[in-house]
N, C-alpha and C. Protein backbone atom coordinates (compact mmCIF):
# COMPACT_ATOMS: atom_id res chain seq x y z
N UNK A 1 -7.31 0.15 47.79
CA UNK A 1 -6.92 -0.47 46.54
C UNK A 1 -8.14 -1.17 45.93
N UNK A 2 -8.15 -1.18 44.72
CA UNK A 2 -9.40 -1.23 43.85
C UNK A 2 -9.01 -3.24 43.92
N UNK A 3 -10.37 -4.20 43.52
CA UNK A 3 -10.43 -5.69 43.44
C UNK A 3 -9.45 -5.74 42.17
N UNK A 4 -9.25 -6.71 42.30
CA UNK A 4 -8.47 -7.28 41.00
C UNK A 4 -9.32 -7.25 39.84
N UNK A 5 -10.44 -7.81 40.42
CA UNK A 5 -11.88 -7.99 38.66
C UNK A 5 -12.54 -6.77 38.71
N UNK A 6 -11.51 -5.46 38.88
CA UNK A 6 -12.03 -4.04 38.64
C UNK A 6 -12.30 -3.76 37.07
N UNK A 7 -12.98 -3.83 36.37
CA UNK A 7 -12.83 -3.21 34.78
C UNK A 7 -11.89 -2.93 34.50
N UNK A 8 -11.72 -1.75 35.44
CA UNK A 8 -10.97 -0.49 35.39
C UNK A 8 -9.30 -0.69 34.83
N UNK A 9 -9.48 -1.99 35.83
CA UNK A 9 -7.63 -2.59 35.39
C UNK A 9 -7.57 -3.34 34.48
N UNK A 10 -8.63 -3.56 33.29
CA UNK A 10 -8.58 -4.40 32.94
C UNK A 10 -7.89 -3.69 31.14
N UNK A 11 -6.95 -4.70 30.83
CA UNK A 11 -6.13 -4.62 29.50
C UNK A 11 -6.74 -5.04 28.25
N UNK A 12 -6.93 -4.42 27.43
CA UNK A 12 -7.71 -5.21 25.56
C UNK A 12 -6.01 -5.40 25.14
N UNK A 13 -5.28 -6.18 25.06
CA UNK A 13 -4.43 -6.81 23.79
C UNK A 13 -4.81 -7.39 22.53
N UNK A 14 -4.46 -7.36 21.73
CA UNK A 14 -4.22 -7.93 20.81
C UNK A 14 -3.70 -9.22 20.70
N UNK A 15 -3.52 -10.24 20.25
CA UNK A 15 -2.58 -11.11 20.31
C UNK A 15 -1.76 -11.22 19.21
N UNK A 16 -0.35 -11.36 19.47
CA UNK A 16 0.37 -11.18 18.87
C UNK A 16 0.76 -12.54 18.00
N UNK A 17 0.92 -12.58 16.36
CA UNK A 17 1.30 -13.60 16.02
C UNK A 17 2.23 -13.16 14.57
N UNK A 18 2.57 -14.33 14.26
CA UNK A 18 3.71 -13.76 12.83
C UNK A 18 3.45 -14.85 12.14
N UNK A 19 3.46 -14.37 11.42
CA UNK A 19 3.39 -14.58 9.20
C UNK A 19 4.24 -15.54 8.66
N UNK A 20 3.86 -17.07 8.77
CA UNK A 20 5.12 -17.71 8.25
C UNK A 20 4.87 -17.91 6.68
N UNK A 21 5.85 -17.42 5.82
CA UNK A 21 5.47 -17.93 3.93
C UNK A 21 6.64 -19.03 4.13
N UNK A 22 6.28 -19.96 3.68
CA UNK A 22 7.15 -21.29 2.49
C UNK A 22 6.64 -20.90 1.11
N UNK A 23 7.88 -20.58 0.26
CA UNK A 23 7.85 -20.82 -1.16
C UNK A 23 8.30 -21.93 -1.69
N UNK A 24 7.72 -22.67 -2.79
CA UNK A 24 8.58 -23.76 -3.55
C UNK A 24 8.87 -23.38 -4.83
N UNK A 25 9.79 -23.32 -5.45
CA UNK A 25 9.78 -23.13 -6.96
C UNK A 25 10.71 -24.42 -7.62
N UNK A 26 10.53 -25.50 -8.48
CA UNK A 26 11.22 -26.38 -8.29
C UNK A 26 12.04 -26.66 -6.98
N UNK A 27 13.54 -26.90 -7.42
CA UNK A 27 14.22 -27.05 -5.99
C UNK A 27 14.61 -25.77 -5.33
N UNK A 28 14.36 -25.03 -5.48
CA UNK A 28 14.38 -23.55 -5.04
C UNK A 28 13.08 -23.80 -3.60
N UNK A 29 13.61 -23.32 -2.34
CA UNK A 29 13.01 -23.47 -1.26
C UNK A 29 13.26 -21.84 -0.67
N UNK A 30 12.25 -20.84 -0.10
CA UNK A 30 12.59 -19.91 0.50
C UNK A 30 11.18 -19.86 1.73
N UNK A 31 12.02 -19.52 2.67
CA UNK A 31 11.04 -19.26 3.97
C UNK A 31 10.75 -17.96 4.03
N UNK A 32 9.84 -17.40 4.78
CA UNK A 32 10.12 -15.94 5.31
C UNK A 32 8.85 -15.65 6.85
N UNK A 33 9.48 -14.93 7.55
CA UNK A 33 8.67 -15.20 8.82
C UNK A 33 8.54 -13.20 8.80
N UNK A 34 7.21 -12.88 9.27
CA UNK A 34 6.78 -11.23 9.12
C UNK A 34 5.96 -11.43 10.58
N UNK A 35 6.69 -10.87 11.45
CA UNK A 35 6.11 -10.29 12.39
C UNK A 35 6.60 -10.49 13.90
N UNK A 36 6.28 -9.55 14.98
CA UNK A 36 4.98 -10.39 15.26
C UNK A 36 3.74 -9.03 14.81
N UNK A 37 2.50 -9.08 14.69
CA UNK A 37 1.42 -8.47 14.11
C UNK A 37 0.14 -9.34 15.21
N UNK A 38 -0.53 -7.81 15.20
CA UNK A 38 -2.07 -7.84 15.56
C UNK A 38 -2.39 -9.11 14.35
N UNK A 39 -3.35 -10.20 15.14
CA UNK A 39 -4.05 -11.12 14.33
C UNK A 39 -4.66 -10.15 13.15
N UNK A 40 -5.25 -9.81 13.22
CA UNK A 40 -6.31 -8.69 12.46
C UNK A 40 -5.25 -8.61 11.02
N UNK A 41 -4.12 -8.05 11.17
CA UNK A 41 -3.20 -7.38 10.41
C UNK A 41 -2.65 -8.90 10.11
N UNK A 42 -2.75 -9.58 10.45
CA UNK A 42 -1.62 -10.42 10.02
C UNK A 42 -2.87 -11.74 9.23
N UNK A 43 -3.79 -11.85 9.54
CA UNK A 43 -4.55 -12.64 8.67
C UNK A 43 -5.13 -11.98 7.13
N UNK A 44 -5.02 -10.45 7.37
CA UNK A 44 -4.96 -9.37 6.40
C UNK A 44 -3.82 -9.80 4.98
N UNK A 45 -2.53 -9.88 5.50
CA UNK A 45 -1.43 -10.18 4.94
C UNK A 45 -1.32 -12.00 4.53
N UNK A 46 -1.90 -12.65 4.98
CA UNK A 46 -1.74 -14.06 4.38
C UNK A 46 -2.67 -14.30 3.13
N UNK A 47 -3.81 -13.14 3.49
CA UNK A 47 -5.16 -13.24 2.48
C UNK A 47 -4.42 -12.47 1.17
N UNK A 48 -3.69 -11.38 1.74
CA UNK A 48 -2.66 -10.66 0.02
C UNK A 48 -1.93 -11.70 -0.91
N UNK A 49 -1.45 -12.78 0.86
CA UNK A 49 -0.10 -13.53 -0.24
C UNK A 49 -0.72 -14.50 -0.88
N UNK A 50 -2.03 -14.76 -0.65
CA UNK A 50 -2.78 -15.91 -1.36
C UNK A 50 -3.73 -15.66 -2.46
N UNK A 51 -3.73 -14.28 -2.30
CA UNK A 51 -4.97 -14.39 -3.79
C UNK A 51 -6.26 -14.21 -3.40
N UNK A 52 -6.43 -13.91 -1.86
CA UNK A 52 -7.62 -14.25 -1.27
C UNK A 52 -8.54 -13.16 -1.06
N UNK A 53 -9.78 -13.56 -0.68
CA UNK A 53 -10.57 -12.28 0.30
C UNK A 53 -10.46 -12.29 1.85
N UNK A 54 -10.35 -13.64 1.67
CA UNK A 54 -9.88 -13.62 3.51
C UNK A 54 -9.43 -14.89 3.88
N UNK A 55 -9.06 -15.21 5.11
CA UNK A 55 -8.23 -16.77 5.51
C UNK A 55 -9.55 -17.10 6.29
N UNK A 56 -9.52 -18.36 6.55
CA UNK A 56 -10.52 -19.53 6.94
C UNK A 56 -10.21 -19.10 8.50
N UNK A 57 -10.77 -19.52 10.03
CA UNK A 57 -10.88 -18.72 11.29
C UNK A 57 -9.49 -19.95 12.08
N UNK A 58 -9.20 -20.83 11.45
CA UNK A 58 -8.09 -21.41 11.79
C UNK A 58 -6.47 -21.29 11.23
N UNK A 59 -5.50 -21.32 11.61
CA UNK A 59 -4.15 -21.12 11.83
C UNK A 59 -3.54 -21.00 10.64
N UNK A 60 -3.99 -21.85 9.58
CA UNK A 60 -3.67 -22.69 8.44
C UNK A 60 -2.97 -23.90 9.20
N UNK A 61 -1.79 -24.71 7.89
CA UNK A 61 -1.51 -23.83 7.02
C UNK A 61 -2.32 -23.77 5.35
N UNK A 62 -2.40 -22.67 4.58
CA UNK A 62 -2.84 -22.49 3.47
C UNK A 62 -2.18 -22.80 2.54
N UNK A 63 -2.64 -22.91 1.54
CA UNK A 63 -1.68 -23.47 0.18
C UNK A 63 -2.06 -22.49 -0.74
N UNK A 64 -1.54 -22.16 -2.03
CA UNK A 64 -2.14 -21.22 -2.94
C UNK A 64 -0.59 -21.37 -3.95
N UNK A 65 -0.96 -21.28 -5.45
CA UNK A 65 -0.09 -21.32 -6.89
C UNK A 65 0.65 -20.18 -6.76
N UNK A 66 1.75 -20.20 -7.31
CA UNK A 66 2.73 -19.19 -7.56
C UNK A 66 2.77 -19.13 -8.94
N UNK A 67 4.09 -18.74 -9.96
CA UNK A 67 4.30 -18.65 -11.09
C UNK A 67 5.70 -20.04 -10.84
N UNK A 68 5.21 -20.92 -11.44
CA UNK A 68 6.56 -22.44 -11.33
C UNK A 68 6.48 -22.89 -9.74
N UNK A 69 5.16 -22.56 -8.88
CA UNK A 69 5.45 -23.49 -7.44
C UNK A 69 4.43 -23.12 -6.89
N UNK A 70 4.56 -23.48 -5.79
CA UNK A 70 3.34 -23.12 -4.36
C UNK A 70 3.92 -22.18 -3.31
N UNK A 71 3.39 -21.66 -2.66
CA UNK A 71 3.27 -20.88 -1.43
C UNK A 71 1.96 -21.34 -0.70
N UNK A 72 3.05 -21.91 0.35
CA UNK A 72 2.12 -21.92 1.76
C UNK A 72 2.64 -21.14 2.78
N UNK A 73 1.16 -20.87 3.31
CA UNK A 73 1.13 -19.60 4.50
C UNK A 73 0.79 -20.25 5.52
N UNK A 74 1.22 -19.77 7.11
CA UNK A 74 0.17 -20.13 8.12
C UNK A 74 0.40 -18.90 9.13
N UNK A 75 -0.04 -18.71 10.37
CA UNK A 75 0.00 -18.19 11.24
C UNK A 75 0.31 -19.08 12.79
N UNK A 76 1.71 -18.53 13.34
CA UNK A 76 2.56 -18.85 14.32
C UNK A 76 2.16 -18.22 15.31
N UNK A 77 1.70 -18.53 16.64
CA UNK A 77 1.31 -17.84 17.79
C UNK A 77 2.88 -18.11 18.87
């Protein structure tokens, strides 16, 4: 039987995390949770919902204008 610190056994994951949006529109409140997603893919998707080129290397959460409110994003591990 091969060592435990064989390469060979060794796994690349991803880590898995999900997409939390808060919308505000006056008193209008909507959540929405997307995933779980490869980091990669899922910091991809917070940078769409914001207007962005890309998210900052931490969690959020982000803030960014809507049409009558805000949307904040973050990423949930």
């Amino acid at each position: 039987m091969p060592p435990l610190d064989d390469p060979q056994l060794a796994l690349s994951v991803d880590r898995q995390v999900r997409v939390i949006v808060v919308e505000q529109r006056g008193t209008e409140l909507r959540e929405l949770a997307v995933g779980p997603l490869d980091e990669r893919d899922a910091r991809l998707l917070a940078a769409l919902l914001l207007g962005r080129d890309a998210t900052p290397a931490d969690d959020g959460p982000w803030r960014g204008a809507v049409a009558g409110g805000t949307r904040t994003v973050q990423l949930h591990r």
